[in-house]
Every structure is written in structure tokens, then in C-alpha cells.
Protein backbone atom coordinates (compact mmCIF):
# COMPACT_ATOMS: atom_id res chain seq x y z
CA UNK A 1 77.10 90.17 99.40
CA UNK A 2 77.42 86.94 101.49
CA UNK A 3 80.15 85.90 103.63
CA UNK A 4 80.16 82.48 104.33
CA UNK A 5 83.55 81.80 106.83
CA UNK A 6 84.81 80.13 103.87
CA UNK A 7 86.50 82.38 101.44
CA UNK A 8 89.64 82.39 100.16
CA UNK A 9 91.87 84.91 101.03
CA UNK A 10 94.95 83.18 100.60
CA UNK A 11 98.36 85.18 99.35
CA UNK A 12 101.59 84.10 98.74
CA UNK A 13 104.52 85.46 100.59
CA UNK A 14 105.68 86.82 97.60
CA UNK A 15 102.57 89.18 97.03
CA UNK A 16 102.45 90.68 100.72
CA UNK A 17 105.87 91.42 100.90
CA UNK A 18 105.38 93.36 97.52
CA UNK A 19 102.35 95.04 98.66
CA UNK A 20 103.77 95.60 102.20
CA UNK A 21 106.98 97.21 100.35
CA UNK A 22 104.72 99.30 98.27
CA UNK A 23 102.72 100.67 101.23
CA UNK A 24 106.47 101.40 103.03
CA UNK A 25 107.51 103.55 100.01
CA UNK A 26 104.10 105.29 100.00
CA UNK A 27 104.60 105.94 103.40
CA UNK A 28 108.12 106.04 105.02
CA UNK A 29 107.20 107.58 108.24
CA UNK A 30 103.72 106.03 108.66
CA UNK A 31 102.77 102.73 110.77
CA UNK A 32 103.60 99.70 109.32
CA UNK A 33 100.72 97.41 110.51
CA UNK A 34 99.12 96.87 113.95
CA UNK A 35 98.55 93.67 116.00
CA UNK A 36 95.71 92.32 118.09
CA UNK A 37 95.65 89.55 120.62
CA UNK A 38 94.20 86.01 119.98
CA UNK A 39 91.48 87.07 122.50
CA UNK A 40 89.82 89.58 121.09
CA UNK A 41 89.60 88.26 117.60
CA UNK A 42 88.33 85.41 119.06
CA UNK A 43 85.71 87.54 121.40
CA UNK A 44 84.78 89.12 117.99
CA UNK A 45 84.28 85.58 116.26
CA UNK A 46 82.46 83.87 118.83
CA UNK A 47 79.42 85.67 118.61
CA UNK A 48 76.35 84.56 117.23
CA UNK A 49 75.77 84.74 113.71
CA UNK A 50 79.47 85.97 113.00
CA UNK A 51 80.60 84.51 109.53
CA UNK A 52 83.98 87.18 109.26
CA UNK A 53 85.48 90.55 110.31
CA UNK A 54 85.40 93.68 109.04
CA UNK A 55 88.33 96.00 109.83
CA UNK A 56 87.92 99.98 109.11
CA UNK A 57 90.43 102.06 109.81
CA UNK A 58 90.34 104.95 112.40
CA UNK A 59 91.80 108.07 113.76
CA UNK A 60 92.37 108.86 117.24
CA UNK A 61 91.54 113.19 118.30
CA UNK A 62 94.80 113.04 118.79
CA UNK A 63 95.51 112.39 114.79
CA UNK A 64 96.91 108.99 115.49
CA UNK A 65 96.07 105.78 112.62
CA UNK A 66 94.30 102.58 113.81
CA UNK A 67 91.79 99.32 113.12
CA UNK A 68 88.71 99.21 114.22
CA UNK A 69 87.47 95.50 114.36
CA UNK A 70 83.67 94.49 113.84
CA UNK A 71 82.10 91.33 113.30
CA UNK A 72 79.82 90.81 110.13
CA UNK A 73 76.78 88.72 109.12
CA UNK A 74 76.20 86.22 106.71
CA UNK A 75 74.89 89.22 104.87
CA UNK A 76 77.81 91.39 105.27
CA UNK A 77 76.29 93.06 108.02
CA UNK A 78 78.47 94.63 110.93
CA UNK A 79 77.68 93.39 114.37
CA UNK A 80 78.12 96.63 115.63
CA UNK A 81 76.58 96.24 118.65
CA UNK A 82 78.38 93.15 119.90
CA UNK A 83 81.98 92.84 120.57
CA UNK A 84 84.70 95.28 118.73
CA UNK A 85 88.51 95.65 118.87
CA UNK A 86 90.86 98.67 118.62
CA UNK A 87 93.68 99.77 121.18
CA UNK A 88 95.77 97.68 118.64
CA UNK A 89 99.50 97.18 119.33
CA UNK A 90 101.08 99.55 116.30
CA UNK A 91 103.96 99.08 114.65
CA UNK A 92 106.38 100.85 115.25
CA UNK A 93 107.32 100.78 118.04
CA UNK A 94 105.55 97.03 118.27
CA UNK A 95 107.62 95.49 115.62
CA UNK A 96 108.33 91.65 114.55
CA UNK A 97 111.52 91.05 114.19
CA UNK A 98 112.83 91.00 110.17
CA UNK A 99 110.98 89.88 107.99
CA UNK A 100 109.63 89.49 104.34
CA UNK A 101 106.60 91.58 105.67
CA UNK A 102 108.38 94.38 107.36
CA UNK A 103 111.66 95.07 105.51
């Protein structure tokens, strides 16, 4: 697998707020999503030979769901041993306000 920077993930509004919707009926009492600041993503990016992210998720000991945010390679590789992200900002209780996404 490569990963260049330049591949197209775009998605219409229209398709997340179906699959969003779909992942709220699957789970009515789970977290919605999670948010990270500009700063770490950017931490993450910035390092050398970072082409993307990957994002796995995790599970606190205490049983709680989050991201886990890695850089990867032009090969796909993690950069595991550079910068990484968690201590996300779940939602609930760190909601947006209404939206296509979240309702």
C-alpha cells in the first residue's frame, strides 16, 4: 500500500449523515465521535516522512472507547515512535451543536 498525502477521501454530506445515523441506531448509548485539537494533528503531520494518519481505536482499563492517532509512511507504515494523539475530547458530553452529523 502507498499513501501519498493525496487521496481522495471526499464524502458528501449526505453520506456521513447516513452513516453517522446508522452508527447512532447501532449504538444509542455509545459515543458519538471524538475531537482533537488543530495542534496535535498537526504535531502528528509535521514529522518527517509523514504522508497520512492512521487512527485505531482504543479502550481505556477503565472500559472507556477512544482514538489513538499515529502517523504513517509513504508505505503505510505507522510512525509509532514519533508523535501520537489520544486524550480526545468525546462526545458526549463534548458535543457540536445540531447538526446533519450528530442528529
Amino acid at each position: 500500500m502507498t499513501i501519498t498525502g493525496n487521496e481522495d477521501h471526499n464524502i458528501t454530506l449526505a453520506e456521513a449523515s447516513e452513516m453517522t445515523g446508522n452508527y447512532r441506531n447501532a449504538n444509542p448509548a455509545g459515543k458519538l465521535g471524538f475531537a482533537f485539537g488543530k495542534t496535535a494533528i498537526q504535531d502528528i503531520l509535521n514529522q518527517p516522512n509523514c504522508t497520512g494518519i492512521r487512527i485505531y481505536f482504543g479502550q481505556t482499563n477503565a472500559g472507556e472507547r477512544n482514538l489513538i492517532v499515529t502517523g504513517v509512511d509513504v508505505n503505510g507504515n505507522d510512525l509509532y515512535n514519533g508523535n501520537l494523539a489520544e486524550y480526545c475530547l468525546p462526545s458526549p458530553p463534548d458535543n457540536s451543536a445540531v447538526n446533519p452529523l450528530n442528529s
